[in-house]
C-alpha atoms as a PDB file:
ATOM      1  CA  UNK A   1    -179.556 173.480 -37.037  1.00  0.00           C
ATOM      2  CA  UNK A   2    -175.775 172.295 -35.571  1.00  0.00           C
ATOM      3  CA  UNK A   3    -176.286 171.209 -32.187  1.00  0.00           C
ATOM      4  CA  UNK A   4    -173.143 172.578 -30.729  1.00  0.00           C
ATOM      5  CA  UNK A   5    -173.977 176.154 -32.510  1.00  0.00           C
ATOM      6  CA  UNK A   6    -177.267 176.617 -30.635  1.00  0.00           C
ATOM      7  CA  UNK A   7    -177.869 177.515 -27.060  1.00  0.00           C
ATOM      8  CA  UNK A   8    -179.829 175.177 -24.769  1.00  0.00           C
ATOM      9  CA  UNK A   9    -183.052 177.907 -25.211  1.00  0.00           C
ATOM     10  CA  UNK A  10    -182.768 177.131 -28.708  1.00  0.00           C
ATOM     11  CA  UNK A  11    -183.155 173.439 -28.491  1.00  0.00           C
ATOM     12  CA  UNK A  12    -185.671 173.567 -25.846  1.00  0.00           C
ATOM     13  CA  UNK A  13    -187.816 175.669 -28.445  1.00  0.00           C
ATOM     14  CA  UNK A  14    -186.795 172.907 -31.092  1.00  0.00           C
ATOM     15  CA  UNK A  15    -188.104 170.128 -28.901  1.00  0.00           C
ATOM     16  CA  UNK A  16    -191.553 171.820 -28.734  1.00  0.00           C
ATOM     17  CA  UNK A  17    -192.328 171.042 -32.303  1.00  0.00           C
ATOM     18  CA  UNK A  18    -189.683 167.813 -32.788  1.00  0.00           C
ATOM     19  CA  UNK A  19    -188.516 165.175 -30.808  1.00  0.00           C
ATOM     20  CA  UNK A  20    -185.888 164.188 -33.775  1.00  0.00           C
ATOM     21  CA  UNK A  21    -182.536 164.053 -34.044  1.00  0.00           C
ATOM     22  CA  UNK A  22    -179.841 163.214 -36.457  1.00  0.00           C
ATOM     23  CA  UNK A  23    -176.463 162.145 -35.167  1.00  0.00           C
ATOM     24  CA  UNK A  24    -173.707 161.443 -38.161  1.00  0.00           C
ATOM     25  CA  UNK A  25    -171.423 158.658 -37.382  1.00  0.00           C
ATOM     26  CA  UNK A  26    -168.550 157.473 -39.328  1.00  0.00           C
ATOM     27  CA  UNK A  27    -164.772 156.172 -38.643  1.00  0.00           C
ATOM     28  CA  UNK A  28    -161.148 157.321 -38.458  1.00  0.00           C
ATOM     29  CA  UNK A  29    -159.284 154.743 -40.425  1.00  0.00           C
ATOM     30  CA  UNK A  30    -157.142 154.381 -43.723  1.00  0.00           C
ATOM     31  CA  UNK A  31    -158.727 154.788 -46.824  1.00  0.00           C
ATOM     32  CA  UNK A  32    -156.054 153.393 -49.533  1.00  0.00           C
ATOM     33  CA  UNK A  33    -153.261 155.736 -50.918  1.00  0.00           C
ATOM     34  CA  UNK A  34    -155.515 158.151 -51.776  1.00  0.00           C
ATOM     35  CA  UNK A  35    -158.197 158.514 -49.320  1.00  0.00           C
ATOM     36  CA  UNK A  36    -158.914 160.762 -46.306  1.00  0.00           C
ATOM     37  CA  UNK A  37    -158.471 158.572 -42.793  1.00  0.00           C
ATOM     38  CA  UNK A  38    -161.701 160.744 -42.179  1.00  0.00           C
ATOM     39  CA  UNK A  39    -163.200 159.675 -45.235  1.00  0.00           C
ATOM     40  CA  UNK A  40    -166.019 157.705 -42.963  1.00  0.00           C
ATOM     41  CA  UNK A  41    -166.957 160.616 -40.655  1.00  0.00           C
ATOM     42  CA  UNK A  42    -166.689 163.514 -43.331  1.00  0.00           C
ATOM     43  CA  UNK A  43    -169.092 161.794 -45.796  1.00  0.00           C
ATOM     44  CA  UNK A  44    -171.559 160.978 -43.054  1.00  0.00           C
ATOM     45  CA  UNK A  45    -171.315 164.505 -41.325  1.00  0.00           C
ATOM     46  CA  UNK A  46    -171.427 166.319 -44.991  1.00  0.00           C
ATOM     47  CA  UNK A  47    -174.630 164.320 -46.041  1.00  0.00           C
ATOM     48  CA  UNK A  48    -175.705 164.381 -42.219  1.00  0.00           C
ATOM     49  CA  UNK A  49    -176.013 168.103 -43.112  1.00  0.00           C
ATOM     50  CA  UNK A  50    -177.791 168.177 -46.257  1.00  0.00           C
ATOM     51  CA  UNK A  51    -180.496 166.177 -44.364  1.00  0.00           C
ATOM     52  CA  UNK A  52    -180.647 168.618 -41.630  1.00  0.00           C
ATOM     53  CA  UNK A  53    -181.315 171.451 -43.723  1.00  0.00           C
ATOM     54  CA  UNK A  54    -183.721 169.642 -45.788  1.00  0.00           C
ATOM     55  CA  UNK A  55    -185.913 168.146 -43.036  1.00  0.00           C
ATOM     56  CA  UNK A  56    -185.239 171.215 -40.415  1.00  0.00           C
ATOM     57  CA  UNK A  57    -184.081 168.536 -38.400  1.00  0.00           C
ATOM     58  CA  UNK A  58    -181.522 169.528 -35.720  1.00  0.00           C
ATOM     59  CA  UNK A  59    -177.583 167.986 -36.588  1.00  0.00           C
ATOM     60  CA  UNK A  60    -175.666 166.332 -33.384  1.00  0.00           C
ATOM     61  CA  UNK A  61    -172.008 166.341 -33.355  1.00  0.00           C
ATOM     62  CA  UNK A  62    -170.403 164.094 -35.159  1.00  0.00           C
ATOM     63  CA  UNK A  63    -168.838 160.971 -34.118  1.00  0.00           C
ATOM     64  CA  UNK A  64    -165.965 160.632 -35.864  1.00  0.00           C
ATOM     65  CA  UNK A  65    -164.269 157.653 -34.299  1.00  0.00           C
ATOM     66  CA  UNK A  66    -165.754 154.059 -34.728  1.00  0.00           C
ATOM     67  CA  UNK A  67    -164.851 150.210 -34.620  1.00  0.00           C
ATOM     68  CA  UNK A  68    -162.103 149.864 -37.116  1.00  0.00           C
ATOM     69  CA  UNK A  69    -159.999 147.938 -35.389  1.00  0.00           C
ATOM     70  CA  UNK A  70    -159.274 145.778 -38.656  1.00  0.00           C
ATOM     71  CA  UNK A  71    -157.628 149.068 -39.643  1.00  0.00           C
ATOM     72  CA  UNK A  72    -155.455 150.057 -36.800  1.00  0.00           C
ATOM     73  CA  UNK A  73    -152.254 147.934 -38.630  1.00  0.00           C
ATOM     74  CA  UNK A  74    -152.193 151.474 -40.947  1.00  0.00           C
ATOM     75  CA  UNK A  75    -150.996 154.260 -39.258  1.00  0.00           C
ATOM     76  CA  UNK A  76    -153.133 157.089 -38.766  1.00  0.00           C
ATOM     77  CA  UNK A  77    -156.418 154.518 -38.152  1.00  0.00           C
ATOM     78  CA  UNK A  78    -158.176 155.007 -34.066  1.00  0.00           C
ATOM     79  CA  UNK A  79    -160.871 152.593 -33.058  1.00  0.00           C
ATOM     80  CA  UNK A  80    -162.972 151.977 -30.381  1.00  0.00           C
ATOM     81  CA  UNK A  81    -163.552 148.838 -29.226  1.00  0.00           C
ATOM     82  CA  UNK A  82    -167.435 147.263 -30.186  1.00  0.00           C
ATOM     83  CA  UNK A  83    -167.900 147.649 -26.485  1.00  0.00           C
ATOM     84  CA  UNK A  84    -166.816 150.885 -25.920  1.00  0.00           C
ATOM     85  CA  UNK A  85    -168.491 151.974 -28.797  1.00  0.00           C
ATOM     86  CA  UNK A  86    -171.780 151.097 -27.305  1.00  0.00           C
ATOM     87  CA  UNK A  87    -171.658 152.791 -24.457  1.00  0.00           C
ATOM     88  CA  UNK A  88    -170.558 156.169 -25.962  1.00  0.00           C
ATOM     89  CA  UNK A  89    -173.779 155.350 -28.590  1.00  0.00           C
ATOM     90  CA  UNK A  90    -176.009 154.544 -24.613  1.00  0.00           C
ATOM     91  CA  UNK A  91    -174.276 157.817 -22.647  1.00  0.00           C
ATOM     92  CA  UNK A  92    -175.404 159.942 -26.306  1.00  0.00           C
ATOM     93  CA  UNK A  93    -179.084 158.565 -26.462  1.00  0.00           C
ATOM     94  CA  UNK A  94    -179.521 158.768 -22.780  1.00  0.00           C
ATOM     95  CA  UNK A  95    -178.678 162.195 -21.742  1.00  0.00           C
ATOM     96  CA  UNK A  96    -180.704 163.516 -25.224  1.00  0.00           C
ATOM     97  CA  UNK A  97    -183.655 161.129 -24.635  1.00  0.00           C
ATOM     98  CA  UNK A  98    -183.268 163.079 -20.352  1.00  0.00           C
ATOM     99  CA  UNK A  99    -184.417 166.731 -22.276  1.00  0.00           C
ATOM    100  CA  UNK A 100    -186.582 165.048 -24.420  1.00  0.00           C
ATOM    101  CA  UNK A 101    -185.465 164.044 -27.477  1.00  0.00           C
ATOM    102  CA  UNK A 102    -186.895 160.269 -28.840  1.00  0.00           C
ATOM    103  CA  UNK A 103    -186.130 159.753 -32.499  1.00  0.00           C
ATOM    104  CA  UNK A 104    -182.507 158.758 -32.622  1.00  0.00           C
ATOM    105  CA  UNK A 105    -181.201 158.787 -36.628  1.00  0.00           C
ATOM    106  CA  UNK A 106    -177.700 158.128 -37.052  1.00  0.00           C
ATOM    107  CA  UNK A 107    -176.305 158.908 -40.450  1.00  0.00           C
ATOM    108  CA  UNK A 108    -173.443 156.172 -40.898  1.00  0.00           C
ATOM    109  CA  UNK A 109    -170.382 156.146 -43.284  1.00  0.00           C
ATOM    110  CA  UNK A 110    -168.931 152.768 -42.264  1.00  0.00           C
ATOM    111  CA  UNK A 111    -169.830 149.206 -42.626  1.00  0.00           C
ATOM    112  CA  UNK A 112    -167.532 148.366 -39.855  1.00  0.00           C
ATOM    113  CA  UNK A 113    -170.385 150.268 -37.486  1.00  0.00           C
ATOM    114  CA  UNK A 114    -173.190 148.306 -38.099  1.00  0.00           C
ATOM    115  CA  UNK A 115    -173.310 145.490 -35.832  1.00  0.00           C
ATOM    116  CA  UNK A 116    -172.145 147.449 -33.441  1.00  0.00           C
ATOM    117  CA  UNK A 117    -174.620 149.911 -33.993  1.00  0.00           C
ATOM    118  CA  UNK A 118    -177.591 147.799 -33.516  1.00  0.00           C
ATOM    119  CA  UNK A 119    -176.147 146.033 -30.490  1.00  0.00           C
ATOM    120  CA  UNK A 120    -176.168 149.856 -28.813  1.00  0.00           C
ATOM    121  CA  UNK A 121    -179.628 150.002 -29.680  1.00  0.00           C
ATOM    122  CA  UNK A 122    -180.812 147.181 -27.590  1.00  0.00           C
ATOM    123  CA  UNK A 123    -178.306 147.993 -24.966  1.00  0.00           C
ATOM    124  CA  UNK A 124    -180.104 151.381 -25.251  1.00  0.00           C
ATOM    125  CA  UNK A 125    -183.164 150.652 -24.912  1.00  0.00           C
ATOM    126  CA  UNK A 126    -182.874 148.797 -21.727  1.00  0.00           C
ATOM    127  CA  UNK A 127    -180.888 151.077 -20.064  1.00  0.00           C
ATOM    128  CA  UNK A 128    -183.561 153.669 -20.419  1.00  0.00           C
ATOM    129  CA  UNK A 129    -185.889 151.204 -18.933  1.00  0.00           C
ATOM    130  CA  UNK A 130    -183.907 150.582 -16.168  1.00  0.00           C
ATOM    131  CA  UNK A 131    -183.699 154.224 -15.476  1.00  0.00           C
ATOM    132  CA  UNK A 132    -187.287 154.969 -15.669  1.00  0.00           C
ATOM    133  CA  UNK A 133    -186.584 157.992 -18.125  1.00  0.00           C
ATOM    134  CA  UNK A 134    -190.255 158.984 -18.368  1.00  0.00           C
ATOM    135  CA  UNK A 135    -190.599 158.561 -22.612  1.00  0.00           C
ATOM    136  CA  UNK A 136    -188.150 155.299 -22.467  1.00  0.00           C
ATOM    137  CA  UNK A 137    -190.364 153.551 -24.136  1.00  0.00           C
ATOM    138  CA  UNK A 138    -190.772 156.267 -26.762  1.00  0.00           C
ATOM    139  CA  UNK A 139    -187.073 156.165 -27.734  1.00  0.00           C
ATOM    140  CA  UNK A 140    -186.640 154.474 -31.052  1.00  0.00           C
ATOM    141  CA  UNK A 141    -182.659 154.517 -32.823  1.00  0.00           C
ATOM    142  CA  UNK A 142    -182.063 153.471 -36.243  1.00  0.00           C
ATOM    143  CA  UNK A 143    -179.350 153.381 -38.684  1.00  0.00           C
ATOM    144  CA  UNK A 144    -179.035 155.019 -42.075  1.00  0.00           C
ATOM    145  CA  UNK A 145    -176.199 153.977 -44.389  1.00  0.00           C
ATOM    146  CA  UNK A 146    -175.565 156.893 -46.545  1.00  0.00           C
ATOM    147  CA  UNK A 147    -173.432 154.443 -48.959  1.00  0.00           C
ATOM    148  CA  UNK A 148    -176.333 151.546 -49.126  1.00  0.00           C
ATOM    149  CA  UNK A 149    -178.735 154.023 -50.655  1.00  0.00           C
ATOM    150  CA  UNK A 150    -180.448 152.349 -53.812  1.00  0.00           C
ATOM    151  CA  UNK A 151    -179.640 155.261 -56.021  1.00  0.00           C
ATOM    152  CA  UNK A 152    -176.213 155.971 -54.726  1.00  0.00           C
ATOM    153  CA  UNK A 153    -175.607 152.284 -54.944  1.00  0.00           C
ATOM    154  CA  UNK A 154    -177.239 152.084 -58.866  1.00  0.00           C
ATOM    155  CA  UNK A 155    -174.879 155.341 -59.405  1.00  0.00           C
ATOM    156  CA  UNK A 156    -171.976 153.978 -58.434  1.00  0.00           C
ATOM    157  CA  UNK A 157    -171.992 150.972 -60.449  1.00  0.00           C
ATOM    158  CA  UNK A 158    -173.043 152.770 -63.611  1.00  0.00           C
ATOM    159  CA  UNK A 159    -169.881 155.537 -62.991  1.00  0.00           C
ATOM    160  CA  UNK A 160    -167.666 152.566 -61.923  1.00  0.00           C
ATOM    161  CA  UNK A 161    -168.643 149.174 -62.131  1.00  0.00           C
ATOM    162  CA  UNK A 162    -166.322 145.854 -60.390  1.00  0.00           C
ATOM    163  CA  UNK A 163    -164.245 148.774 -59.219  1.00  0.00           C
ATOM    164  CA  UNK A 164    -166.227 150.281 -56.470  1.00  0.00           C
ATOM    165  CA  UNK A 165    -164.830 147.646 -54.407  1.00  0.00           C
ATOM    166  CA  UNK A 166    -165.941 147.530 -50.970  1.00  0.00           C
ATOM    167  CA  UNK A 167    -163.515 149.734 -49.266  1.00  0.00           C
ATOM    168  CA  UNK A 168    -161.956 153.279 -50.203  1.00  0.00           C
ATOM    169  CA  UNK A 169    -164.344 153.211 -53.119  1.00  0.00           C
ATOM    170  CA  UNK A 170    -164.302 155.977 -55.654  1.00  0.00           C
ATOM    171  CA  UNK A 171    -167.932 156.516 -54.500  1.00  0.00           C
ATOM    172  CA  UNK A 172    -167.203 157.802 -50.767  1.00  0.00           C
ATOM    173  CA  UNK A 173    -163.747 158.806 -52.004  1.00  0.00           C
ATOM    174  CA  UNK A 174    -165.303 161.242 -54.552  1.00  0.00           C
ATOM    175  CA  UNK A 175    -167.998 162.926 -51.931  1.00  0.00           C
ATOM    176  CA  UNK A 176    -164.659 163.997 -49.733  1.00  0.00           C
ATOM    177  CA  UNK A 177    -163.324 165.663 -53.085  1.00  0.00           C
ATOM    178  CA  UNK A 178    -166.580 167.318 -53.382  1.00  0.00           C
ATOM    179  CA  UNK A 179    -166.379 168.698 -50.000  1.00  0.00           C
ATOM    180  CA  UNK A 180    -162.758 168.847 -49.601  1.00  0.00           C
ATOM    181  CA  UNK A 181    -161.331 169.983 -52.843  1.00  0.00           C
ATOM    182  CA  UNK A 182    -158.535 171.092 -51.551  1.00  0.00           C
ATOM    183  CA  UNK A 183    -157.444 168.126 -49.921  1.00  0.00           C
ATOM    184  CA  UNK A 184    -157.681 165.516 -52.734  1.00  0.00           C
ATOM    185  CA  UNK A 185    -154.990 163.494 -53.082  1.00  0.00           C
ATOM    186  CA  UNK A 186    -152.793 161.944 -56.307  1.00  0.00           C
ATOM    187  CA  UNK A 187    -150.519 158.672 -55.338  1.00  0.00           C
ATOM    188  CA  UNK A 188    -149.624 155.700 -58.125  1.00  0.00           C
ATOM    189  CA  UNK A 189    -152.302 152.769 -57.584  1.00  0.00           C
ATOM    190  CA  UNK A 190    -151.440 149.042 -58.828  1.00  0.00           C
ATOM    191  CA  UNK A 191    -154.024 147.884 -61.296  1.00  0.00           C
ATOM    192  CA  UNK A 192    -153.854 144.541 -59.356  1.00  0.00           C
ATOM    193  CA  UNK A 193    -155.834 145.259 -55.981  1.00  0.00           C
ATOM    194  CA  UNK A 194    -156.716 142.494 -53.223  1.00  0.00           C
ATOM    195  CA  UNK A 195    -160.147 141.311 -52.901  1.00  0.00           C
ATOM    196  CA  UNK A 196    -162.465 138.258 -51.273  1.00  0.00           C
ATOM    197  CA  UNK A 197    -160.831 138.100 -48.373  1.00  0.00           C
ATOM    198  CA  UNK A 198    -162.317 137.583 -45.102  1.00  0.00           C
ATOM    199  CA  UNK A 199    -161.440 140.582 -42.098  1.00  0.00           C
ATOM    200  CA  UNK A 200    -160.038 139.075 -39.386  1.00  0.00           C
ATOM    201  CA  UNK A 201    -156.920 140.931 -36.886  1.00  0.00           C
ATOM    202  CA  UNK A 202    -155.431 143.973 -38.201  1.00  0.00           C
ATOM    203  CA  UNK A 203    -152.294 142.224 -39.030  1.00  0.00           C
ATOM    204  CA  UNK A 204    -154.267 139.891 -41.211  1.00  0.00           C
ATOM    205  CA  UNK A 205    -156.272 142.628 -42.608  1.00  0.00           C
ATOM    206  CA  UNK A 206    -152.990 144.450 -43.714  1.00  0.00           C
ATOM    207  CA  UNK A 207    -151.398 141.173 -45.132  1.00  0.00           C
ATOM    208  CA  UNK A 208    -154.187 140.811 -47.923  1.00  0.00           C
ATOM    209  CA  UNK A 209    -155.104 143.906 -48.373  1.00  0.00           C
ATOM    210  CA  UNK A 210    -151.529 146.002 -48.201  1.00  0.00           C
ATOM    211  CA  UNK A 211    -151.950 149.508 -49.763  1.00  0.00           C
ATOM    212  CA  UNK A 212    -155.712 149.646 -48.070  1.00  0.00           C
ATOM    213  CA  UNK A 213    -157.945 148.935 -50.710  1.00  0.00           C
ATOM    214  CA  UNK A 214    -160.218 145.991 -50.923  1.00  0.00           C
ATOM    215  CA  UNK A 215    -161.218 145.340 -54.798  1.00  0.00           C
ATOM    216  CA  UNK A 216    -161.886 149.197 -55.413  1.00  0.00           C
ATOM    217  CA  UNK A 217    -160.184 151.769 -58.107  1.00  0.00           C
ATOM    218  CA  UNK A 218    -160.379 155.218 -56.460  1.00  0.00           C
ATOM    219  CA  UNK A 219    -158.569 156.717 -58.744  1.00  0.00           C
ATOM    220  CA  UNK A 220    -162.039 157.105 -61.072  1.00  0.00           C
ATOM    221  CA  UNK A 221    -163.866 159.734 -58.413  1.00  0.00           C
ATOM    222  CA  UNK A 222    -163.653 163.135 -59.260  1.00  0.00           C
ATOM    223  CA  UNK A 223    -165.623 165.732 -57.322  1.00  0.00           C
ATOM    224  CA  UNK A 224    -167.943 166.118 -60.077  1.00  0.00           C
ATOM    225  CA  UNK A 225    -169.219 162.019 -59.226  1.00  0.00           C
ATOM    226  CA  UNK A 226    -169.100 163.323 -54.907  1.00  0.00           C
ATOM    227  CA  UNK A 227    -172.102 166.062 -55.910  1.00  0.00           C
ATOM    228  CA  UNK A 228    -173.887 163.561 -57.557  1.00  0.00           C
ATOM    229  CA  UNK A 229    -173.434 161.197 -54.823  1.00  0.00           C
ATOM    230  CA  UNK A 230    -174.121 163.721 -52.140  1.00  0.00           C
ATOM    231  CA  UNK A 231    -177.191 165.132 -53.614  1.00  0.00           C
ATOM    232  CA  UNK A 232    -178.846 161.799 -54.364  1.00  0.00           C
ATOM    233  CA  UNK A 233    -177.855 160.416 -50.635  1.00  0.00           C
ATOM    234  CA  UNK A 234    -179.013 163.637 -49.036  1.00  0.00           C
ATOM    235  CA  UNK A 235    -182.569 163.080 -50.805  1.00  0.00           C
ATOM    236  CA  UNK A 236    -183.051 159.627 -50.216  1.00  0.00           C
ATOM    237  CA  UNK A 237    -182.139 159.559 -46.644  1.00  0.00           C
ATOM    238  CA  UNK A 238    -184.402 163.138 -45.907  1.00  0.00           C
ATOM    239  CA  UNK A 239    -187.037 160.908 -47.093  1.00  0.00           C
ATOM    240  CA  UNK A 240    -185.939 158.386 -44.259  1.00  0.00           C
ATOM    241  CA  UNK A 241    -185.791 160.486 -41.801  1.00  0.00           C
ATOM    242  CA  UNK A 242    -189.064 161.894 -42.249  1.00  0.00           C
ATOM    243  CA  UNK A 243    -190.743 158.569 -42.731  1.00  0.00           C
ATOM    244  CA  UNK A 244    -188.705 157.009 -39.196  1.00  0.00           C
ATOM    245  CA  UNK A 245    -189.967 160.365 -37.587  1.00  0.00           C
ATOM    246  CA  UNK A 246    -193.235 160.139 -38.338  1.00  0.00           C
ATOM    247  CA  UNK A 247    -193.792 156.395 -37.732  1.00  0.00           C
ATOM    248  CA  UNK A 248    -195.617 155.013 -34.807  1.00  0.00           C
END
């Protein structure tokens, strides 16, 4: 159930029998010569989706910018700032957690997100409070990283080994061929690609790691590896959300 496809009756019914609510989160940001800039956002929205359908859990819309502003030397990448980023995560929460909503599970695609994530939670939380939204202290938020699943994580380095990499990895690269076939991309990569180095300014960030990559090979994902990927992400983290939703 797609929040912005359904009338407000609709989710008012919805919120009689759950108080959940999965919002996908991901990034708009370079992902090598052959990655999507939206590789972040469409892997968390595409798994986001699976989920809903498997736990009947209603889908928010997608937030498809994040903090990349290590990328933002590439053109093409848009970041928010950390701060800015937390209060479009506080204005989400609070106007869902106003109708009624209280179990917050965001679907994430990028590491970048993280921190900032959990520092919206706790800016969250005491907003709420300091509103005196009736079921404040009901509201609970937590973070699912699709790509941090054990068995996509145990896939991944079976199918590719030292050459996942940490950044547009054939792993996240192949789930946007799966759902974007007709978008995947062919470009000459260097068998030599930067790794190890710490992320500091975007400048920086482009210096060491120049065509995008950080230590990964995506030229091994196929869509055949994204269905695998999908599937086993979109199982593991429907057992998540069921477990967070049903948790005191």
């Amino acid at each position: 159930m797609l929040l912005h496809l359904s009338t407000w009756q609709e989710v008012e019914a919805y919120l009689k029998q759950s108080q959940g609510i999965i919002l996908p989160i991901g990034s708009t940001e370079q992902h090598g010569p052959t990655g999507l800039i939206g590789t972040d956002a469409i892997c968390a929205e595409a798994i986001a989706s699976g989920v809903g359908d498997a736990t009947q859990a209603i889908i928010g819309p997608t937030i498809n910018v994040g903090m990349a502003l290590h990328h933002t030397a590439f053109p093409g990448s848009i970041s928010l700032r950390p701060s800015t980023l937390i209060l479009v995560v506080r204005d989400y929460v609070t106007c869902l957690a106003k109708a009624g909503f209280s179990k917050f599970y965001f679907i994430n695609g990028h590491g970048g997100n993280i921190a900032t994530l959990k520092a919206a939670f706790s800016e969250t939380y005491a907003h709420l409070e300091d509103l005196q939204i009736p079921n404040a202290q009901q509201v609970q938020c937590q973070v699912a990283n699709w790509f941090m699943c054990s068995s996509v994580y145990k896939l991944a380095k079976e199918l590719y080994g030292d050459q996942e990499g940490s950044h547009a990895t054939p792993s996240e690269v192949a789930v946007t061929q799966y759902v974007y076939p007709e978008a995947i991309k062919q470009a000459p990569l260097s068998p030599e690609v930067a790794s190890g180095h710490r992320i500091y300014s975007a400048a920086d960030f482009r210096q060491h790691y120049p065509d995008g990559r950080m230590g990964s090979n995506p030229a091994l994902a196929t869509p055949e590896h994204g269905k695998q990927f999908y599937e086993l992400a979109v199982k593991e983290l429907s057992n998540g959300y069921l477990e967070f939703l049903n948790a005191e």
